[in-house]
PDB file of N, CA and C in Angstrom:
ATOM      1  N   UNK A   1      61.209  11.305-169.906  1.00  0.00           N
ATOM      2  CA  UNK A   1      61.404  12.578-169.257  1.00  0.00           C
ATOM      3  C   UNK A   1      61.691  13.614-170.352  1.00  0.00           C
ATOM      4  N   UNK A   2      60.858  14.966-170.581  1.00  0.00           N
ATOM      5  CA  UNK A   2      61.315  15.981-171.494  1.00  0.00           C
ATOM      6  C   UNK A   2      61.717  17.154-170.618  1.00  0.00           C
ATOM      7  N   UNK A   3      62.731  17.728-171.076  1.00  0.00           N
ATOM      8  CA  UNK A   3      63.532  19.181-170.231  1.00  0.00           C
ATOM      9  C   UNK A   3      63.007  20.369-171.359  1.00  0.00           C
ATOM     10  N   UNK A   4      62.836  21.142-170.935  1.00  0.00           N
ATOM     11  CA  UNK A   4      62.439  22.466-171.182  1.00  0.00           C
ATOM     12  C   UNK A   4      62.959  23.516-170.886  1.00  0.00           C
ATOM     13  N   UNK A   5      63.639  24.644-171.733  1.00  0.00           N
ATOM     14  CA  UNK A   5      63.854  25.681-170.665  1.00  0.00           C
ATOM     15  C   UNK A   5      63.554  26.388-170.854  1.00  0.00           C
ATOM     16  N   UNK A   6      62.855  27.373-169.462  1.00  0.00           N
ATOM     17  CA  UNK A   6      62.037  28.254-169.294  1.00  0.00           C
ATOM     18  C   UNK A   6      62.825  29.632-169.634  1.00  0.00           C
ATOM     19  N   UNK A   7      64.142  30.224-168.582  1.00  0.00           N
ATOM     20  CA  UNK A   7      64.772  30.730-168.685  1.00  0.00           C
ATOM     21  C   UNK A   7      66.346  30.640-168.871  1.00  0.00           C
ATOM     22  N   UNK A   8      66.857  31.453-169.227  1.00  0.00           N
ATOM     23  CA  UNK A   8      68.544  30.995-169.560  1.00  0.00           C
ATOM     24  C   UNK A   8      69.067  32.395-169.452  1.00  0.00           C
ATOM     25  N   UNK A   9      69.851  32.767-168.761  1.00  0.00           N
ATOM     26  CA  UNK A   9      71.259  33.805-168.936  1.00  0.00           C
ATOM     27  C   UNK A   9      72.477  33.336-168.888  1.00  0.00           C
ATOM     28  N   UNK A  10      73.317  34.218-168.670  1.00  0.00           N
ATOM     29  CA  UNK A  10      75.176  33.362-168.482  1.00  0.00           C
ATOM     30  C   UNK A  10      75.060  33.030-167.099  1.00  0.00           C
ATOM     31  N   UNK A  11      74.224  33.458-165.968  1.00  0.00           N
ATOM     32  CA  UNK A  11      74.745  33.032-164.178  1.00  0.00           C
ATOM     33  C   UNK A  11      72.909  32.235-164.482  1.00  0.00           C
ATOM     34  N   UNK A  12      71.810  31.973-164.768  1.00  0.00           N
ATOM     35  CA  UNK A  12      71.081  31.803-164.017  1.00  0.00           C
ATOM     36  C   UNK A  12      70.157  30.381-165.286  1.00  0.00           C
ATOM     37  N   UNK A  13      69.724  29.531-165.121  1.00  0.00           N
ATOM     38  CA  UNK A  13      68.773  28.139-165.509  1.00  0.00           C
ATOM     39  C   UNK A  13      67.775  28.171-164.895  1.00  0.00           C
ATOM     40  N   UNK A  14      66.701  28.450-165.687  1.00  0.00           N
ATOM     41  CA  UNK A  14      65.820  27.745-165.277  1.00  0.00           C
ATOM     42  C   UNK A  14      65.091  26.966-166.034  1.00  0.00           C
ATOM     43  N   UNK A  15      64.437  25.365-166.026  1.00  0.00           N
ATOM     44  CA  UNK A  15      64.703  24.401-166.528  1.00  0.00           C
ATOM     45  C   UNK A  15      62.939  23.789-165.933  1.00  0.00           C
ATOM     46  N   UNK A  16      62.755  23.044-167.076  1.00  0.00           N
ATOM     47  CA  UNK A  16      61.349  21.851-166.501  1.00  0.00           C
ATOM     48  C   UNK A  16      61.758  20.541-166.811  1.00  0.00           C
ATOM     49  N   UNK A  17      61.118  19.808-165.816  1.00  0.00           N
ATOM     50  CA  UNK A  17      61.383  18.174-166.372  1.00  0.00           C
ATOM     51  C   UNK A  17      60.236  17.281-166.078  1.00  0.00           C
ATOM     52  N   UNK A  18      59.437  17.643-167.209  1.00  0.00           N
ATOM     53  CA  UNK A  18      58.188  16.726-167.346  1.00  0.00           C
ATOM     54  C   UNK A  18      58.293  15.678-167.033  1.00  0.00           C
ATOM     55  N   UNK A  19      57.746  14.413-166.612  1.00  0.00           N
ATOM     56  CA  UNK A  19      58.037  13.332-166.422  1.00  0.00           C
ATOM     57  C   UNK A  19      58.884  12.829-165.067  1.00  0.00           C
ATOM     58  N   UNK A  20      59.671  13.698-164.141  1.00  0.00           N
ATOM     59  CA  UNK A  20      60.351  13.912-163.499  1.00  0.00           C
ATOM     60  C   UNK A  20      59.657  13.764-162.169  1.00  0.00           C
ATOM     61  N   UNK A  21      60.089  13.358-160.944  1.00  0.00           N
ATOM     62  CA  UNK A  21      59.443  13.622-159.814  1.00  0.00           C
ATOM     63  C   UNK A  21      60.374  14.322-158.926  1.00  0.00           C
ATOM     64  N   UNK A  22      60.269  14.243-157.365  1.00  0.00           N
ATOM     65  CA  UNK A  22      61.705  14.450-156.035  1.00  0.00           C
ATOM     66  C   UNK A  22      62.448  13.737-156.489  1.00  0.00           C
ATOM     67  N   UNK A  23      62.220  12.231-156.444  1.00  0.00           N
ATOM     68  CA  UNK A  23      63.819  11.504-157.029  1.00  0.00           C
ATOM     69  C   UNK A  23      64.713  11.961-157.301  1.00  0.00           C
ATOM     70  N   UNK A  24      64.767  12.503-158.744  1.00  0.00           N
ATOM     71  CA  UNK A  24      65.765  12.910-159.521  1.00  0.00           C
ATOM     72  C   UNK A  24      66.360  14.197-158.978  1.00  0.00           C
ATOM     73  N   UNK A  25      64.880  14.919-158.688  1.00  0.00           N
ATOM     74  CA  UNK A  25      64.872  16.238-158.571  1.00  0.00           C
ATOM     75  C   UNK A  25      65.767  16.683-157.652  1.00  0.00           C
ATOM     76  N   UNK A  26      65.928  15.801-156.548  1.00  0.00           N
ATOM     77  CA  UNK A  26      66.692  15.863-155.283  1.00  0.00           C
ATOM     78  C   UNK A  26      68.267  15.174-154.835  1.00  0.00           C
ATOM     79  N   UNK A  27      68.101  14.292-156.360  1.00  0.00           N
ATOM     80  CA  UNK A  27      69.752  14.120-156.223  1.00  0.00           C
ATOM     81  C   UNK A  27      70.422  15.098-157.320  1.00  0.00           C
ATOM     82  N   UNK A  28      69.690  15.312-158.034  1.00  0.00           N
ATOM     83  CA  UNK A  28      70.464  16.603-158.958  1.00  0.00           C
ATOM     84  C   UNK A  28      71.136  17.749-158.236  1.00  0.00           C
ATOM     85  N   UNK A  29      70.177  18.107-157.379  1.00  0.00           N
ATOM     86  CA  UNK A  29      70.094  19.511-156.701  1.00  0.00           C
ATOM     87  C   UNK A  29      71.441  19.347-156.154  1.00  0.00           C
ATOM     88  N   UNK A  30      71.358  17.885-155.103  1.00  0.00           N
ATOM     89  CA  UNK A  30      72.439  17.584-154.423  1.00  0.00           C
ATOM     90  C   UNK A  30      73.669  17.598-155.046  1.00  0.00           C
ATOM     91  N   UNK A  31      73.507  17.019-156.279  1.00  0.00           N
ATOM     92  CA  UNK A  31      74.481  16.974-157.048  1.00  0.00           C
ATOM     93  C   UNK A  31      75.393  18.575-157.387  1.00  0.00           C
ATOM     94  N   UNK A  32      74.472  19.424-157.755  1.00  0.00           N
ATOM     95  CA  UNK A  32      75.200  20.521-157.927  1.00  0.00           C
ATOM     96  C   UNK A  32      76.134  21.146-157.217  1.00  0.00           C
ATOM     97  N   UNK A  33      74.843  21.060-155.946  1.00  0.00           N
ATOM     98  CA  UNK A  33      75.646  21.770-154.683  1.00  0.00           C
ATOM     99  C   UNK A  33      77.235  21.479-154.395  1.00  0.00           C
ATOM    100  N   UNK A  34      77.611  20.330-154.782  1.00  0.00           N
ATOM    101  CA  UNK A  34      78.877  19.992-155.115  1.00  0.00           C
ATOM    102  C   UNK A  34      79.760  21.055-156.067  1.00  0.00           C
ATOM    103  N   UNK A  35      79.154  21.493-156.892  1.00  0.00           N
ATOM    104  CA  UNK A  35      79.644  22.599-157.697  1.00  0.00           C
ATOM    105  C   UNK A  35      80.705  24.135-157.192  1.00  0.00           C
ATOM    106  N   UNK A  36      81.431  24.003-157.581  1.00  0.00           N
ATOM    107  CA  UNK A  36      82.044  25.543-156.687  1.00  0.00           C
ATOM    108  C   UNK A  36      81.418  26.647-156.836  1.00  0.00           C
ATOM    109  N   UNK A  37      80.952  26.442-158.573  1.00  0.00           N
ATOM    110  CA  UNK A  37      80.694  27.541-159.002  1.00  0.00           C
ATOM    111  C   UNK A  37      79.038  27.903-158.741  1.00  0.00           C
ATOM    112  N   UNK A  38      78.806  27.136-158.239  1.00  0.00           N
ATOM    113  CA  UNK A  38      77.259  26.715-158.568  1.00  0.00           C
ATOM    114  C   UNK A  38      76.561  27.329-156.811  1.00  0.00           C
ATOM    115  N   UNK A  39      75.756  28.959-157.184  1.00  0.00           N
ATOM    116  CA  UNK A  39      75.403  29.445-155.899  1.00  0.00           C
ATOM    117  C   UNK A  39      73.973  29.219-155.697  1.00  0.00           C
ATOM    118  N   UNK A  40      72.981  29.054-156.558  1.00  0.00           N
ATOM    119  CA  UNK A  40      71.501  28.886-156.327  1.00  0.00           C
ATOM    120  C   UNK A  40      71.240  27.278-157.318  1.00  0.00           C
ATOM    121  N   UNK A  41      70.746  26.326-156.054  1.00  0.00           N
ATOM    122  CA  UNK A  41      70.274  24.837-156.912  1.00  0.00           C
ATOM    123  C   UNK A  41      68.897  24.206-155.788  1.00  0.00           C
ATOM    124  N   UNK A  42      68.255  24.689-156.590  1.00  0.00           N
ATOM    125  CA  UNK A  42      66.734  24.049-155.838  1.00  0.00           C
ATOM    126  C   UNK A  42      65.435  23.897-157.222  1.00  0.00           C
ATOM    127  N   UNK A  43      64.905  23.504-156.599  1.00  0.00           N
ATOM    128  CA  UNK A  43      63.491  23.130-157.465  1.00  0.00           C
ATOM    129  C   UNK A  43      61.674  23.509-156.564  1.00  0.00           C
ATOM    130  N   UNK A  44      61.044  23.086-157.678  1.00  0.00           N
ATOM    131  CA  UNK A  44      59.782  23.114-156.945  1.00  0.00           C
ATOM    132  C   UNK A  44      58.948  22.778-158.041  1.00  0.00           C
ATOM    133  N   UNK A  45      57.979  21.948-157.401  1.00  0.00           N
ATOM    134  CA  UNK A  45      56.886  21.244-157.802  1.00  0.00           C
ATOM    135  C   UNK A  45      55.582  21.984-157.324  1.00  0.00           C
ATOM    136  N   UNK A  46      54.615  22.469-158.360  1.00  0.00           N
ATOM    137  CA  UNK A  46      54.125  23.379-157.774  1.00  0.00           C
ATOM    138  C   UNK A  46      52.915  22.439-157.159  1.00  0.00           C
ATOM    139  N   UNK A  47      52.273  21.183-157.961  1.00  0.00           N
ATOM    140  CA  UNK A  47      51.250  21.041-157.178  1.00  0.00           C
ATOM    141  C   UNK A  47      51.440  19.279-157.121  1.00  0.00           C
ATOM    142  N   UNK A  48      51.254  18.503-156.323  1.00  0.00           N
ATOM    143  CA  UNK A  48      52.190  16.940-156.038  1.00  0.00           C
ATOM    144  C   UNK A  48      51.692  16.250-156.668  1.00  0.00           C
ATOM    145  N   UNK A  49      50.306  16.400-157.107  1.00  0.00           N
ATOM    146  CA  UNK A  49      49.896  15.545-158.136  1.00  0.00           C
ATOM    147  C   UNK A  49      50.110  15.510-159.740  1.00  0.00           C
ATOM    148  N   UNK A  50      50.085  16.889-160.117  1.00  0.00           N
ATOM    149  CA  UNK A  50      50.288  17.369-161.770  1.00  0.00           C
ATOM    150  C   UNK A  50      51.134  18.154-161.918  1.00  0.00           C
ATOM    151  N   UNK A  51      51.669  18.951-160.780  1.00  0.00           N
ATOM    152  CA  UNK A  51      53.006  19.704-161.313  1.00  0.00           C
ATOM    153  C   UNK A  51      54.177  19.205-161.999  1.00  0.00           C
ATOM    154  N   UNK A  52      54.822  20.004-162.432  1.00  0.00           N
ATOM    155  CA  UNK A  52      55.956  19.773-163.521  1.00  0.00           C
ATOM    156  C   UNK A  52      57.414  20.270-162.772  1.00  0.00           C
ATOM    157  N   UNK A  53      58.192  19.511-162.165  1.00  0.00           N
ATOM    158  CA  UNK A  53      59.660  20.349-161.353  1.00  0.00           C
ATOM    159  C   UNK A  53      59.987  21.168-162.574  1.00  0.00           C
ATOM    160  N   UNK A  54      60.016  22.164-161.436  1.00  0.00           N
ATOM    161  CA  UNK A  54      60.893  23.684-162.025  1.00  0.00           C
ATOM    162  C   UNK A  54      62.142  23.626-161.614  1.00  0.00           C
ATOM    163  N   UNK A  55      63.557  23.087-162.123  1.00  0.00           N
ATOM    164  CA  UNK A  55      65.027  23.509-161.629  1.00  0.00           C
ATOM    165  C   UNK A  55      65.673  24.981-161.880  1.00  0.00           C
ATOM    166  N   UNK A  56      65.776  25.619-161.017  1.00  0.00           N
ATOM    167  CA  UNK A  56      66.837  26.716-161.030  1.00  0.00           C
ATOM    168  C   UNK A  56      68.335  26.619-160.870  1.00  0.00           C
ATOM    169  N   UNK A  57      68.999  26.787-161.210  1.00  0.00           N
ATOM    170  CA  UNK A  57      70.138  26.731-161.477  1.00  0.00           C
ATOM    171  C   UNK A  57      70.896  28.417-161.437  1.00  0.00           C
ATOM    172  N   UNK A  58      71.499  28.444-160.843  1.00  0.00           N
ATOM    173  CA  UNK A  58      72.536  30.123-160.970  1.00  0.00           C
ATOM    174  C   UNK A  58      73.927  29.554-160.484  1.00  0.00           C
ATOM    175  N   UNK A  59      75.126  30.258-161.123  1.00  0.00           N
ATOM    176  CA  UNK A  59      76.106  30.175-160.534  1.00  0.00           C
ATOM    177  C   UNK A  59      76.974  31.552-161.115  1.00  0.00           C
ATOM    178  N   UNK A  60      78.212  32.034-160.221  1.00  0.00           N
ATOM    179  CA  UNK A  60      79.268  32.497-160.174  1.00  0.00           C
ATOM    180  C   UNK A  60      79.547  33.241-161.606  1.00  0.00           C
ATOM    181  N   UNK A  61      79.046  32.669-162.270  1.00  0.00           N
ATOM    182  CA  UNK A  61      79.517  33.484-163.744  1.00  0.00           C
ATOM    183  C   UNK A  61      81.221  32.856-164.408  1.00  0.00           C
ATOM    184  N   UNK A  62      81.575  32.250-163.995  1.00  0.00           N
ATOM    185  CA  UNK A  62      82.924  31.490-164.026  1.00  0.00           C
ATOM    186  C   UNK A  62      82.793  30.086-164.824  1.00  0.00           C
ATOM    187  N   UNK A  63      81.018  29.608-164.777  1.00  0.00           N
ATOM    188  CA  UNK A  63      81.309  28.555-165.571  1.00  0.00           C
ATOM    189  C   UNK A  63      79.279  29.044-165.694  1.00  0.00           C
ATOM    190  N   UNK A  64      79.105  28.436-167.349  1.00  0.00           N
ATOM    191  CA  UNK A  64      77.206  28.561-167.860  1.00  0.00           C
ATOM    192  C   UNK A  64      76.699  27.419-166.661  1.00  0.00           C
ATOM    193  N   UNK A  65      75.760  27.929-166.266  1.00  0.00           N
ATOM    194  CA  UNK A  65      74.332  27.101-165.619  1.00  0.00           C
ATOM    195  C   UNK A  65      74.336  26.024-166.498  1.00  0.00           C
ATOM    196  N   UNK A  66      74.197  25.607-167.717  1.00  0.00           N
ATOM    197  CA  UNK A  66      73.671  24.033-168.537  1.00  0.00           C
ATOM    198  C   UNK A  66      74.870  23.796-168.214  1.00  0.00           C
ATOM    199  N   UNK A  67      76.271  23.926-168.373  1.00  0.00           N
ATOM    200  CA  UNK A  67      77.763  23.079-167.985  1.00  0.00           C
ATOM    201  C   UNK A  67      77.942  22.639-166.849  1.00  0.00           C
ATOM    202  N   UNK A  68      77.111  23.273-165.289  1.00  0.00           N
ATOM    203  CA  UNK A  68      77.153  22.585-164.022  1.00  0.00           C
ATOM    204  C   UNK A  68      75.930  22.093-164.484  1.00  0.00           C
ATOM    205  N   UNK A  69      75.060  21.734-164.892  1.00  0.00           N
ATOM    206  CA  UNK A  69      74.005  21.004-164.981  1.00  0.00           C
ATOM    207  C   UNK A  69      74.479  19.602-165.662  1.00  0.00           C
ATOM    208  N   UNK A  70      75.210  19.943-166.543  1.00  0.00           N
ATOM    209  CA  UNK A  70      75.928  18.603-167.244  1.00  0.00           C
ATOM    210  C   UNK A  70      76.842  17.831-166.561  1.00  0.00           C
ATOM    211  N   UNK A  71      77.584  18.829-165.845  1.00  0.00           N
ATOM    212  CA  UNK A  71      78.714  18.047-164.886  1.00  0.00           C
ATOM    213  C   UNK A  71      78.015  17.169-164.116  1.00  0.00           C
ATOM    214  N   UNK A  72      76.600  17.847-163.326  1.00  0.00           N
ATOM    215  CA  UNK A  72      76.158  17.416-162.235  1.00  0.00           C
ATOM    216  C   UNK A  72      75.533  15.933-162.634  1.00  0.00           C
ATOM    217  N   UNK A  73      74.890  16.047-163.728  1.00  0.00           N
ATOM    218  CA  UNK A  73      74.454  14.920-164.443  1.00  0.00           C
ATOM    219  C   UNK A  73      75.421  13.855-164.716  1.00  0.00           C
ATOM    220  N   UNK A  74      76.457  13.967-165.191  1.00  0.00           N
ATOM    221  CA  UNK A  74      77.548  13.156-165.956  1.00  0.00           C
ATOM    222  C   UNK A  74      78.270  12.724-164.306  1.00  0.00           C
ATOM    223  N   UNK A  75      78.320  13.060-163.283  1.00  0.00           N
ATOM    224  CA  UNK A  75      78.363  13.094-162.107  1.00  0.00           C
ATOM    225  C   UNK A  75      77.878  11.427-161.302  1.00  0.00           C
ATOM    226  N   UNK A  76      76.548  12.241-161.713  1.00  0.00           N
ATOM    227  CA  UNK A  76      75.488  11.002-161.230  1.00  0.00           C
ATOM    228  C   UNK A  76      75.435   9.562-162.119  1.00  0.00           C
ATOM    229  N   UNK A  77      75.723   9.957-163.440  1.00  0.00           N
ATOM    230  CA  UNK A  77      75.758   8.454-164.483  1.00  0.00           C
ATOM    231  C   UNK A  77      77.332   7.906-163.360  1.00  0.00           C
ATOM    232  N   UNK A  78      78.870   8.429-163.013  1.00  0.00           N
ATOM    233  CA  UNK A  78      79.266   7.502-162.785  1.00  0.00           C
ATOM    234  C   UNK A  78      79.250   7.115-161.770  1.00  0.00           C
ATOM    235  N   UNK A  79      78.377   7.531-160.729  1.00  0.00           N
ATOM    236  CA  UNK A  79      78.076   6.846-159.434  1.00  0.00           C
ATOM    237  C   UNK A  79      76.701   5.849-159.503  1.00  0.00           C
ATOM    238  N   UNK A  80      76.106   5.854-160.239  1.00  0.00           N
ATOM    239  CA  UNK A  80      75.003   4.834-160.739  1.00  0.00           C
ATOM    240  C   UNK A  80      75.760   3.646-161.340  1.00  0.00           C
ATOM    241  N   UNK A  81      76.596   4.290-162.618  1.00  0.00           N
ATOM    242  CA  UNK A  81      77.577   2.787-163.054  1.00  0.00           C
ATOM    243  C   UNK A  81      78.144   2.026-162.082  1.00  0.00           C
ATOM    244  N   UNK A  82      78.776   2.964-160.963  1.00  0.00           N
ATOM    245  CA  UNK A  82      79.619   2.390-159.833  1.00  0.00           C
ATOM    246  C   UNK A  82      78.970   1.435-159.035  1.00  0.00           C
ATOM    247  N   UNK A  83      77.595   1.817-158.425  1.00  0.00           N
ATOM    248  CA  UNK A  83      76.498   0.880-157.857  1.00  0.00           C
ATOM    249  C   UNK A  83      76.144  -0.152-158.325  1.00  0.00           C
ATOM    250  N   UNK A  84      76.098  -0.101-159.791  1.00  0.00           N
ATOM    251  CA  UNK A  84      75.308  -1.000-160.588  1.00  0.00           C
ATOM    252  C   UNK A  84      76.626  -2.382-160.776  1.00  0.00           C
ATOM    253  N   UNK A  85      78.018  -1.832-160.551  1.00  0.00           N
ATOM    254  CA  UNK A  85      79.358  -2.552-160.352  1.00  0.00           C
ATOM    255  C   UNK A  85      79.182  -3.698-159.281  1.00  0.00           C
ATOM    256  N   UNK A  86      78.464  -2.962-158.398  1.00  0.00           N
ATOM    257  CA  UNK A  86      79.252  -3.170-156.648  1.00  0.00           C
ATOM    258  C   UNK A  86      77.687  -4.280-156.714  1.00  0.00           C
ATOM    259  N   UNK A  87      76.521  -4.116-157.429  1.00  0.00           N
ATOM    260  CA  UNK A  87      75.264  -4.837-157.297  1.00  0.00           C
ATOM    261  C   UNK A  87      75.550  -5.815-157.234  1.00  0.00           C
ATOM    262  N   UNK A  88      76.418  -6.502-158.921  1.00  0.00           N
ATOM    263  CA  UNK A  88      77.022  -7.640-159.616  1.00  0.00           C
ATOM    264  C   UNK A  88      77.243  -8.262-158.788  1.00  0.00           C
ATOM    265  N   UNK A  89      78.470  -8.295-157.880  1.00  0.00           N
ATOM    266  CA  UNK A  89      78.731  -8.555-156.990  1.00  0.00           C
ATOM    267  C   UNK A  89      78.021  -9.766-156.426  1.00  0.00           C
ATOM    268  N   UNK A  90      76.800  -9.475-156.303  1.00  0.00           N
ATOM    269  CA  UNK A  90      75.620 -10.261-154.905  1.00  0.00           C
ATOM    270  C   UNK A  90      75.107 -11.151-155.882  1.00  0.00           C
ATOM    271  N   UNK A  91      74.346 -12.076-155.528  1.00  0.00           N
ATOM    272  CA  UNK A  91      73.347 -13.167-156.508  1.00  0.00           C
ATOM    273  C   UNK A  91      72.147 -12.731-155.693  1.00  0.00           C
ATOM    274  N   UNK A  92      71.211 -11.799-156.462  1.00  0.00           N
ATOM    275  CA  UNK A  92      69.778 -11.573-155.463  1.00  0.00           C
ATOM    276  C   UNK A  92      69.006 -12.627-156.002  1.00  0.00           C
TER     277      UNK A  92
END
């Protein structure tokens, strides 16, 4: 997966993630929305076969767009570790 960014201010991200599909695209988003600070989190794929997700990112001005992007990320690694805990668990 390579990230790109398209645009950057102090409230607003916007971001590519080559390699990327909905998957990610859609627990990130989710992920943000968790954010206080964090007022615009969506994406778009412009075409389903070859497009590239576009993430937008804006927030509040209280904390940078890449720092809720990191949170949101660092977020998701410990609920993946947590799963990957609870997997162990089972003998598949």
């Amino acid at each position: 997966m390579e990230l790109s960014i398209v645009e950057e201010t102090p409230k607003r991200l916007v971001f590519e993630l080559k390699g990327a599909g909905h998957t990610i695209c859609n627990i990130l988003k989710s992920k943000l929305w968790e954010g206080k600070h964090v007022r615009v989190a969506t994406y778009n794929i412009a075409h389903p076969l070859v497009g590239i997700p576009k993430m937008i990112v804006e927030t509040d001005g209280e904390i940078k767009p890449k720092k809720a992007v990191t949170d949101a990320a660092e977020s998701l690694r410990k609920e993946v570790a947590e799963f990957k805990q609870e997997l162990k668990k089972f003998r598949w």
